[in-house]
PDB file of N, CA and C in Angstrom:
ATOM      1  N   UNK A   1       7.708   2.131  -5.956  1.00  0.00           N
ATOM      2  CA  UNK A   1       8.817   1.312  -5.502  1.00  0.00           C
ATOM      3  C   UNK A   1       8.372  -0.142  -5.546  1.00  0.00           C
ATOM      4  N   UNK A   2       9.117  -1.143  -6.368  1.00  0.00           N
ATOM      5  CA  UNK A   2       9.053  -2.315  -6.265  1.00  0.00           C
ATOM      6  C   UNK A   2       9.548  -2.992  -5.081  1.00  0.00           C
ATOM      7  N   UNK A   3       8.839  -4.364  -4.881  1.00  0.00           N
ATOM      8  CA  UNK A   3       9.426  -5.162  -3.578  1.00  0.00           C
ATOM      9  C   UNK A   3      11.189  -5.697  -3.697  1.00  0.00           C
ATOM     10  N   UNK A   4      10.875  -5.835  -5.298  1.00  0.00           N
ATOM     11  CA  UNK A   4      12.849  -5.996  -5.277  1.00  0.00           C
ATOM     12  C   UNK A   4      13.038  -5.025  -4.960  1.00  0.00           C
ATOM     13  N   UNK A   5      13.026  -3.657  -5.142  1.00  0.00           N
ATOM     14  CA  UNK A   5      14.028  -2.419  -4.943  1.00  0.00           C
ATOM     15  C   UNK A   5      14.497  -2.362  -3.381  1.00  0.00           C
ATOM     16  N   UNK A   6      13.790  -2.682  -2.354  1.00  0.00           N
ATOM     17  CA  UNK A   6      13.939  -2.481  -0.945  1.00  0.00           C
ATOM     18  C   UNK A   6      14.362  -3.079  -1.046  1.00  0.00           C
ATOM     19  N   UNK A   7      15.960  -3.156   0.057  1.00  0.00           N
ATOM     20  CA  UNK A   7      16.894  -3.985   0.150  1.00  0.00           C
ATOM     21  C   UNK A   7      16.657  -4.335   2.007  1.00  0.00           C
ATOM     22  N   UNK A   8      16.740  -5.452   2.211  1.00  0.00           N
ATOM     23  CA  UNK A   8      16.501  -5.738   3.686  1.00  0.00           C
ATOM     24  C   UNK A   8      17.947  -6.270   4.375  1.00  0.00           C
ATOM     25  N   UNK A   9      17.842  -6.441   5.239  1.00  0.00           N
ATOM     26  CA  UNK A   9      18.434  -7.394   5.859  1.00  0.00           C
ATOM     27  C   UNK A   9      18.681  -8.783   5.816  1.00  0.00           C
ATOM     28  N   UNK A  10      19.371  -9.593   5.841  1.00  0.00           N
ATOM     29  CA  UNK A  10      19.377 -11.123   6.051  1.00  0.00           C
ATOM     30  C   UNK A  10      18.347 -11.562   6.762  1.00  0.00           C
ATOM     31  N   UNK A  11      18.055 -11.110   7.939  1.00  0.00           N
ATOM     32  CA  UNK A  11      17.049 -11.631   9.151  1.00  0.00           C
ATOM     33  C   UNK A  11      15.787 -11.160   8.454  1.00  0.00           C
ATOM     34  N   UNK A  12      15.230  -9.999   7.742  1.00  0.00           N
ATOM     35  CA  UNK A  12      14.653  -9.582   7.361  1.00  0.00           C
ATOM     36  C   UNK A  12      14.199 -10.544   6.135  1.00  0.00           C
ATOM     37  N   UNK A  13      15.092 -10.492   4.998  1.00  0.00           N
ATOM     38  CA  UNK A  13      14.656 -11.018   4.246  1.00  0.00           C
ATOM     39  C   UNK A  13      14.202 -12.360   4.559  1.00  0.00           C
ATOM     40  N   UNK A  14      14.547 -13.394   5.410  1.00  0.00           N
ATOM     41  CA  UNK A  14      14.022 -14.427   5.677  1.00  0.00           C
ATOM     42  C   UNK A  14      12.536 -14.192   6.293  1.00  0.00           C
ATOM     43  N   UNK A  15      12.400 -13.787   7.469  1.00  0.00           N
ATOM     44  CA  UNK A  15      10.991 -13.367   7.499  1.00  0.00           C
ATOM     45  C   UNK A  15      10.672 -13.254   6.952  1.00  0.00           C
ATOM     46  N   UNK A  16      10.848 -12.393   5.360  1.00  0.00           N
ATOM     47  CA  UNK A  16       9.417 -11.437   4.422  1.00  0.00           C
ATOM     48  C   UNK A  16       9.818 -12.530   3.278  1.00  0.00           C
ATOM     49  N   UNK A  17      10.421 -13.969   3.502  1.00  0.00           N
ATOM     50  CA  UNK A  17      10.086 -15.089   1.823  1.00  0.00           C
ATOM     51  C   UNK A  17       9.405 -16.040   2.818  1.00  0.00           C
ATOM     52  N   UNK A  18       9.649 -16.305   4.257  1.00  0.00           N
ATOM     53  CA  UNK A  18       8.335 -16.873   5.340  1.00  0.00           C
ATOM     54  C   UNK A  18       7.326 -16.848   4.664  1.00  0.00           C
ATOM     55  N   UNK A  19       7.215 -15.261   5.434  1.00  0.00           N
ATOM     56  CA  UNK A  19       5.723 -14.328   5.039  1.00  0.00           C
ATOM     57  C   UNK A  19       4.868 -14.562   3.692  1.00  0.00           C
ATOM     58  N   UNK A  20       5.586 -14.729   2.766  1.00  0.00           N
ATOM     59  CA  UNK A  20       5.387 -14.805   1.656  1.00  0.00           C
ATOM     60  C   UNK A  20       4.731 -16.493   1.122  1.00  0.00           C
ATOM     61  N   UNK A  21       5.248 -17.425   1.951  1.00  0.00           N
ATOM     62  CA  UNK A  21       4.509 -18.726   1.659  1.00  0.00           C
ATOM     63  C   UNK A  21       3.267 -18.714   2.500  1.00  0.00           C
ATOM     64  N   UNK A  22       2.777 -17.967   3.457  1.00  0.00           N
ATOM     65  CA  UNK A  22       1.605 -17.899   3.985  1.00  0.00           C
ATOM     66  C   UNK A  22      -0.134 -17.762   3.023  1.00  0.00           C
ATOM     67  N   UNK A  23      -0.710 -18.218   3.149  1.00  0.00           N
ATOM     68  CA  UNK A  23      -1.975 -18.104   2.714  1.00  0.00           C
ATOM     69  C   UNK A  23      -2.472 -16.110   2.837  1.00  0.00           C
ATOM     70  N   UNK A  24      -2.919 -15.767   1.671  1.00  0.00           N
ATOM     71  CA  UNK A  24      -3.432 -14.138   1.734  1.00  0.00           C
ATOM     72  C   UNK A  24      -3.851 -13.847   2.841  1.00  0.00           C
ATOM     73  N   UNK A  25      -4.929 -14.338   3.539  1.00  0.00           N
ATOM     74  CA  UNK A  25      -5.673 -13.714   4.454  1.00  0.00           C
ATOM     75  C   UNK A  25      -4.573 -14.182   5.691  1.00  0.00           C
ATOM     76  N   UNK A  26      -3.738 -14.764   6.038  1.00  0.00           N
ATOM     77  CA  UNK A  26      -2.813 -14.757   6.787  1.00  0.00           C
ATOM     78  C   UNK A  26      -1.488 -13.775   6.947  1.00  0.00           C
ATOM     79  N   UNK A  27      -1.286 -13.790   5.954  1.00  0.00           N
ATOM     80  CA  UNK A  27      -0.398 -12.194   4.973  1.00  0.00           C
ATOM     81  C   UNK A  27      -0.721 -10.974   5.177  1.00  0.00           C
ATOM     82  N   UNK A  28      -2.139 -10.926   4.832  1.00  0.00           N
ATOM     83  CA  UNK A  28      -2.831  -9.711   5.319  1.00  0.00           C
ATOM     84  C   UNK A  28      -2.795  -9.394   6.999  1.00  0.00           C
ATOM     85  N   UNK A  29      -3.153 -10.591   7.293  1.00  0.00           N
ATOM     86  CA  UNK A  29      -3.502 -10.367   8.766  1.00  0.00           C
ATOM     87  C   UNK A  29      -1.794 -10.121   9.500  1.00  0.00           C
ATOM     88  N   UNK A  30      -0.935 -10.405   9.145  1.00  0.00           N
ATOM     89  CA  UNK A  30       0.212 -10.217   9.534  1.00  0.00           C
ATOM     90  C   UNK A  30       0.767  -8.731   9.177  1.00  0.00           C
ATOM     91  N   UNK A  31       0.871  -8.524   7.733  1.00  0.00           N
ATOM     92  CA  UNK A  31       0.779  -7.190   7.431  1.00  0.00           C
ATOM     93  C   UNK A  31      -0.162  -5.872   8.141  1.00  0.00           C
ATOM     94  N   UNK A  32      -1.102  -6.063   8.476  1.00  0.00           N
ATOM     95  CA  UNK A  32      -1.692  -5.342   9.305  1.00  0.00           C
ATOM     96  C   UNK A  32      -1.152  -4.795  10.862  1.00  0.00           C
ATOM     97  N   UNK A  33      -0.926  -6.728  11.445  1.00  0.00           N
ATOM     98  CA  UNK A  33      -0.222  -6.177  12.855  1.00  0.00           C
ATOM     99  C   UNK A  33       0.980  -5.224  12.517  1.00  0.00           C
ATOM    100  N   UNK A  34       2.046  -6.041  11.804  1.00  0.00           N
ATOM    101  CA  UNK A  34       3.350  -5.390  11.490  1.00  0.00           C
ATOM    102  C   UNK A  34       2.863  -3.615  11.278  1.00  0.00           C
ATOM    103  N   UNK A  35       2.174  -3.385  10.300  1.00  0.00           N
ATOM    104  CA  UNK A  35       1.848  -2.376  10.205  1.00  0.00           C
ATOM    105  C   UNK A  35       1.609  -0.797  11.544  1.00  0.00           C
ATOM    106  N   UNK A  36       1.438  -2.093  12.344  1.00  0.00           N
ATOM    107  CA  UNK A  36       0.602  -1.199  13.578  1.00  0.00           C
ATOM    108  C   UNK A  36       2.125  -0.580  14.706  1.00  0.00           C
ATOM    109  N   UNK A  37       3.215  -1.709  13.932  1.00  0.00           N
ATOM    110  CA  UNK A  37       4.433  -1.727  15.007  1.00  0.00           C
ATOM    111  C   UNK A  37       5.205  -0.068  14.496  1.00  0.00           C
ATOM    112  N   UNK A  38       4.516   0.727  13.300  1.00  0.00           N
ATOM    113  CA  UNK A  38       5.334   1.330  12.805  1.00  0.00           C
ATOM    114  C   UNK A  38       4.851   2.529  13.052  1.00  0.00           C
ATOM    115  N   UNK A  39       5.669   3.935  13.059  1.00  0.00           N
ATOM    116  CA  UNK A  39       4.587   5.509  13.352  1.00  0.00           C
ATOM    117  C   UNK A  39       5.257   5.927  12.278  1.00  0.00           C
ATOM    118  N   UNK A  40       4.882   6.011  10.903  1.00  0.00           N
ATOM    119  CA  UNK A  40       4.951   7.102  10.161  1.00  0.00           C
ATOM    120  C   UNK A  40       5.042   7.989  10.298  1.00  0.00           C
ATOM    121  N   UNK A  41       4.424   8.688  11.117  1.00  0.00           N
ATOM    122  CA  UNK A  41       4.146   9.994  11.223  1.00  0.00           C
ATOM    123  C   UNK A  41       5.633  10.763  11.592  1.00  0.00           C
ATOM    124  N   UNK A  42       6.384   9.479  12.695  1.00  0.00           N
ATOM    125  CA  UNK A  42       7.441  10.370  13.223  1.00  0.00           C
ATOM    126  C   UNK A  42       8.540  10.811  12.071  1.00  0.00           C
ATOM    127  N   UNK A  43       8.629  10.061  11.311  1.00  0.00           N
ATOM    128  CA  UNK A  43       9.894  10.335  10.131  1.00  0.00           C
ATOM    129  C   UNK A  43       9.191  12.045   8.800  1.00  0.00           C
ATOM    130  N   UNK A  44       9.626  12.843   9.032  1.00  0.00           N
ATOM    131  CA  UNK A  44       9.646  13.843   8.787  1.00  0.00           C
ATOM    132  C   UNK A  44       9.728  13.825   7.017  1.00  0.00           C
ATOM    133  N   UNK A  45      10.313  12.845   6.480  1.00  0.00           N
ATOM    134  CA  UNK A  45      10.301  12.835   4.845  1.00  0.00           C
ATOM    135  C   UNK A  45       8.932  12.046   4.461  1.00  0.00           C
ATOM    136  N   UNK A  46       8.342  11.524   5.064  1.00  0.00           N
ATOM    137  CA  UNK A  46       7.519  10.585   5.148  1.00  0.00           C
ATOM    138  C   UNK A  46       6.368  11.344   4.842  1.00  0.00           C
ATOM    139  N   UNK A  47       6.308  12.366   6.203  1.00  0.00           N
ATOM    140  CA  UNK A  47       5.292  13.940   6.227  1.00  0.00           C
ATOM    141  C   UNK A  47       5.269  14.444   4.983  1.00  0.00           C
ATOM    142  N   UNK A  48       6.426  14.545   4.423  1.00  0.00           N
ATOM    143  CA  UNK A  48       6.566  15.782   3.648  1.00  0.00           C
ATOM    144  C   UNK A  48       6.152  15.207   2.123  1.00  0.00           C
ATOM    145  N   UNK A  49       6.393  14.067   1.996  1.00  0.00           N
ATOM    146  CA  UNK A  49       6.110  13.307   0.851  1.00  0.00           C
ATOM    147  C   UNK A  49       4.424  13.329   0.867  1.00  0.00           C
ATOM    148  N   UNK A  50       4.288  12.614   1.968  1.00  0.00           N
ATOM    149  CA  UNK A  50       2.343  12.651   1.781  1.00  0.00           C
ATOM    150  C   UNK A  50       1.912  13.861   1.940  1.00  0.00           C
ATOM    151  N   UNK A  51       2.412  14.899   2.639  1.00  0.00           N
ATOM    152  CA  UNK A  51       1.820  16.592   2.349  1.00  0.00           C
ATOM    153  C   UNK A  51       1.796  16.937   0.657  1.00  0.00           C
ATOM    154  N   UNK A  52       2.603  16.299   0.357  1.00  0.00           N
ATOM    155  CA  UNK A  52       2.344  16.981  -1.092  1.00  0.00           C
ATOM    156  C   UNK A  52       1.740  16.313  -1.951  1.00  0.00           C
ATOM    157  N   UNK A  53       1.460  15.154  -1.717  1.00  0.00           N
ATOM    158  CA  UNK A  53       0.892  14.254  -2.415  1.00  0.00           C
ATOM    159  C   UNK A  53      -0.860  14.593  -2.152  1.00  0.00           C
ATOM    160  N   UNK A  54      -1.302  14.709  -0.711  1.00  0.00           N
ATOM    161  CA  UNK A  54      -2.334  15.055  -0.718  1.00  0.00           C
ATOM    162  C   UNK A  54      -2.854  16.775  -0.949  1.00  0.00           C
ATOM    163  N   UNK A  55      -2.191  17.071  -1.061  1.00  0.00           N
ATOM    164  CA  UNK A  55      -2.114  18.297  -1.520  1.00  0.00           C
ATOM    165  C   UNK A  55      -2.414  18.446  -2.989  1.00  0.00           C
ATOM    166  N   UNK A  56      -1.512  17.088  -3.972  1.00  0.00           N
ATOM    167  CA  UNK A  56      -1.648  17.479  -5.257  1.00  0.00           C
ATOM    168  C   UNK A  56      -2.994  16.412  -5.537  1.00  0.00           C
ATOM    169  N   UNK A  57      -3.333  15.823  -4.489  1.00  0.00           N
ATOM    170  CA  UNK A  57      -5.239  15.106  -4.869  1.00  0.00           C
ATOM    171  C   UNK A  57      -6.149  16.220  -4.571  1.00  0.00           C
ATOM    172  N   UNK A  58      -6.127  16.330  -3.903  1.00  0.00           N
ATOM    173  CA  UNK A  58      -7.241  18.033  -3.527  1.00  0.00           C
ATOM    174  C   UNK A  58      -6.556  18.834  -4.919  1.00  0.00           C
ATOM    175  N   UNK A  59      -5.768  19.170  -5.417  1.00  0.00           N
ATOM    176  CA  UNK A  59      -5.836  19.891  -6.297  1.00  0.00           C
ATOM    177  C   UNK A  59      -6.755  19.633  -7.655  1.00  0.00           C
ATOM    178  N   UNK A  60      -6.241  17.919  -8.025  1.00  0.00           N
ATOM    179  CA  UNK A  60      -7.025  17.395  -9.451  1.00  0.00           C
ATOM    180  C   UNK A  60      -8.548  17.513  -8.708  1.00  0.00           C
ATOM    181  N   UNK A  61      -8.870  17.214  -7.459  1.00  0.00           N
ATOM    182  CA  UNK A  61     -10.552  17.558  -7.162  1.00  0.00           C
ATOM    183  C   UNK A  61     -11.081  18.441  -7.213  1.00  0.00           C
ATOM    184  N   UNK A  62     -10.215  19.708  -6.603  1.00  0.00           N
ATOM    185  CA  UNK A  62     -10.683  21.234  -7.221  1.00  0.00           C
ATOM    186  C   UNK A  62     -10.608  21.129  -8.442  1.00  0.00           C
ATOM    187  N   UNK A  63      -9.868  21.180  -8.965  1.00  0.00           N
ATOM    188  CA  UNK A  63     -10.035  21.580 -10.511  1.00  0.00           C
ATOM    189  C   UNK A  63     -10.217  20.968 -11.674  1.00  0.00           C
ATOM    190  N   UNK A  64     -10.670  19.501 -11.591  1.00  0.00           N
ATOM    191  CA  UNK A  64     -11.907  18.811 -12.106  1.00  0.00           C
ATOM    192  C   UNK A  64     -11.054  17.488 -13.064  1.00  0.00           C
ATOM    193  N   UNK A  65      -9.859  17.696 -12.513  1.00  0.00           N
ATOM    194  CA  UNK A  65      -9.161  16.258 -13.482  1.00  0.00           C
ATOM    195  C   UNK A  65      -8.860  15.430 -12.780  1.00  0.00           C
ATOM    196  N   UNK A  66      -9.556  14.783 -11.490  1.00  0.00           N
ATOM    197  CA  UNK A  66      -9.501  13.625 -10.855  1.00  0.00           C
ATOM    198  C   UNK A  66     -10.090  12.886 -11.462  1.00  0.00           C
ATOM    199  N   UNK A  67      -9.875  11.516 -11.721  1.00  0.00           N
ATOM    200  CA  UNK A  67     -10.763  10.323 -12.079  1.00  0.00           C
ATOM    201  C   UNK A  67     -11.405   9.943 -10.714  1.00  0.00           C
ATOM    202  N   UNK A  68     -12.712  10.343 -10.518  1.00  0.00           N
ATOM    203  CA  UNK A  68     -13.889   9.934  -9.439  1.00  0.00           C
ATOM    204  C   UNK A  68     -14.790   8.918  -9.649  1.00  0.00           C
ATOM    205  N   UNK A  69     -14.758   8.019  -8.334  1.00  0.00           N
ATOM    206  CA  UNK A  69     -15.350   6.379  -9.215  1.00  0.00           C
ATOM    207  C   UNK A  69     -17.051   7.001  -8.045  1.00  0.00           C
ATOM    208  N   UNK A  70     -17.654   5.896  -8.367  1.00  0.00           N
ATOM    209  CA  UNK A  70     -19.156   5.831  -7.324  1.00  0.00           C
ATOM    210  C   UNK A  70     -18.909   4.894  -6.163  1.00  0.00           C
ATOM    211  N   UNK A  71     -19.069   4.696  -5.526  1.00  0.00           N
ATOM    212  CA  UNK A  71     -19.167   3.550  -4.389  1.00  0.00           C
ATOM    213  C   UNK A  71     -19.458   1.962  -5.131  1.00  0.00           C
ATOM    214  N   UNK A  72     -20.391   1.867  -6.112  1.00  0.00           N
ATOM    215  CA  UNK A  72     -20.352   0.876  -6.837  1.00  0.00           C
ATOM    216  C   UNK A  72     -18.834   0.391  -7.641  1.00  0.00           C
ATOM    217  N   UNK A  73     -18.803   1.680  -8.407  1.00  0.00           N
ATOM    218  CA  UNK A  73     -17.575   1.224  -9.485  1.00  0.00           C
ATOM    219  C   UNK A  73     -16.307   0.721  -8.747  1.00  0.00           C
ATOM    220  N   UNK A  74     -15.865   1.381  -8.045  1.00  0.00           N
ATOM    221  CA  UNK A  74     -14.885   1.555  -6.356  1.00  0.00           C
ATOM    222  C   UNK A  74     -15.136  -0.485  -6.151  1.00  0.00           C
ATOM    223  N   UNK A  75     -16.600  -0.673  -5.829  1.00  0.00           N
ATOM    224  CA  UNK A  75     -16.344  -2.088  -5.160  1.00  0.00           C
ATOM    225  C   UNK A  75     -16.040  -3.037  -6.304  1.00  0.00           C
ATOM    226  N   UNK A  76     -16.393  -2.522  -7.585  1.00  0.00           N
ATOM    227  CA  UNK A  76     -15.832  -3.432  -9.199  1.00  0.00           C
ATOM    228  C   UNK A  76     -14.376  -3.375  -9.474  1.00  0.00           C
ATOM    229  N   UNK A  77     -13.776  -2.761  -9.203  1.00  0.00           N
ATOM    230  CA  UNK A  77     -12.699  -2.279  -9.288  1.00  0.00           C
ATOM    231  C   UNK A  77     -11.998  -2.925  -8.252  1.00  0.00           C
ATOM    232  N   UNK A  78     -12.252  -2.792  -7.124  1.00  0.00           N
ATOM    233  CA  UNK A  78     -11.482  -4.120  -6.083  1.00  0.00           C
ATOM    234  C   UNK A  78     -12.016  -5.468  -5.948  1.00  0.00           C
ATOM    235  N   UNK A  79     -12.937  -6.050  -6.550  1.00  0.00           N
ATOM    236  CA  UNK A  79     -13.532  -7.588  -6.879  1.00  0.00           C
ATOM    237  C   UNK A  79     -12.361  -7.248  -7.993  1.00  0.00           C
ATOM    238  N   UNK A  80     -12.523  -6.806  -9.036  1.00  0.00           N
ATOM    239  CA  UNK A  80     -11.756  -7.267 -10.031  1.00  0.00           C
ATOM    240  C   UNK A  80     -10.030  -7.405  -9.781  1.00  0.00           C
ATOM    241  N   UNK A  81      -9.553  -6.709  -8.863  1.00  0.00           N
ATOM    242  CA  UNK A  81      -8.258  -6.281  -7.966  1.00  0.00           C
ATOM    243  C   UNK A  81      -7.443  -7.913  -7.517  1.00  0.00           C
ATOM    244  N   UNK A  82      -8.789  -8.278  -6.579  1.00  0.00           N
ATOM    245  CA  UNK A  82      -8.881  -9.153  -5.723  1.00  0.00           C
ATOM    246  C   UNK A  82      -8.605 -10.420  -6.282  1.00  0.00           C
ATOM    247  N   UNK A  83      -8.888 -11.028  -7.894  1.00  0.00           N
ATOM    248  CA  UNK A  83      -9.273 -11.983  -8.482  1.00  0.00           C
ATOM    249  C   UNK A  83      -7.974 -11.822  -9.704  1.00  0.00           C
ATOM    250  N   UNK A  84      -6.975 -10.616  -9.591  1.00  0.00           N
ATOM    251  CA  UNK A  84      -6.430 -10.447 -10.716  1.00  0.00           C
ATOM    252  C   UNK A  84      -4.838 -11.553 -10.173  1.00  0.00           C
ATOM    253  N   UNK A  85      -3.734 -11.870 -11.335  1.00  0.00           N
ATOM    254  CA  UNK A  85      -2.762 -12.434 -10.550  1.00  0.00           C
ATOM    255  C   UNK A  85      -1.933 -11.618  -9.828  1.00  0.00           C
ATOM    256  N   UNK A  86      -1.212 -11.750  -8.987  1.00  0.00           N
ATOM    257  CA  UNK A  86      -0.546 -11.002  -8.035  1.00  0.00           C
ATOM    258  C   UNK A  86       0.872 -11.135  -8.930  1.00  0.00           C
ATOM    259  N   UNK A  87       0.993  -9.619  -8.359  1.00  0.00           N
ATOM    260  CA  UNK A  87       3.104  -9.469  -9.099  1.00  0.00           C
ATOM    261  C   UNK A  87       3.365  -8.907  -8.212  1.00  0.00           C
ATOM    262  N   UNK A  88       4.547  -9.826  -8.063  1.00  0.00           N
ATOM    263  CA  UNK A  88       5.484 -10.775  -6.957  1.00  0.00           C
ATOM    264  C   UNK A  88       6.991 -10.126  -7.174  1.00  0.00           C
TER     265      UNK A  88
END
């Protein structure tokens, strides 16, 4: 799901083009609290979506067609993440 596709609110959308002129590590740090205001857990499609999703990662790990990085490659892979341009 793209950030256009979610459709917000008026009040909403002003907050999240705010949000959006903030410096990253301010963004982040906001995204995080916000994050904390929310329980996933309670919305029942939410469950059912990540049950199967982790369900179908344990599967490619059993049966050997996961792409598995090292702890090294993993931290190359987010330096390179980190430094790439952002789409907006």
């Amino acid at each position: 799901m793209s950030i256009d596709s979610m459709a917000l609110s008026t009040e909403a959308q002003q907050v999240f083009d705010a949000a959006m002129r903030l410096p990253d590590v301010e963004r982040a740090k906001l995204a995080d609290k916000l994050s904390l205001t929310v329980d996933p857990l309670a919305d029942p499609e939410w469950q059912a979506a990540w049950g199967q999703e982790i369900a179908r990662r344990v599967a490619e790990v059993e049966n050997g067609t996961a792409k598995l990085h090292t702890w090294d490659e993993l931290q190359q892979i987010m330096q390179e993440a980190r430094h790439a341009p952002r789409k907006v």
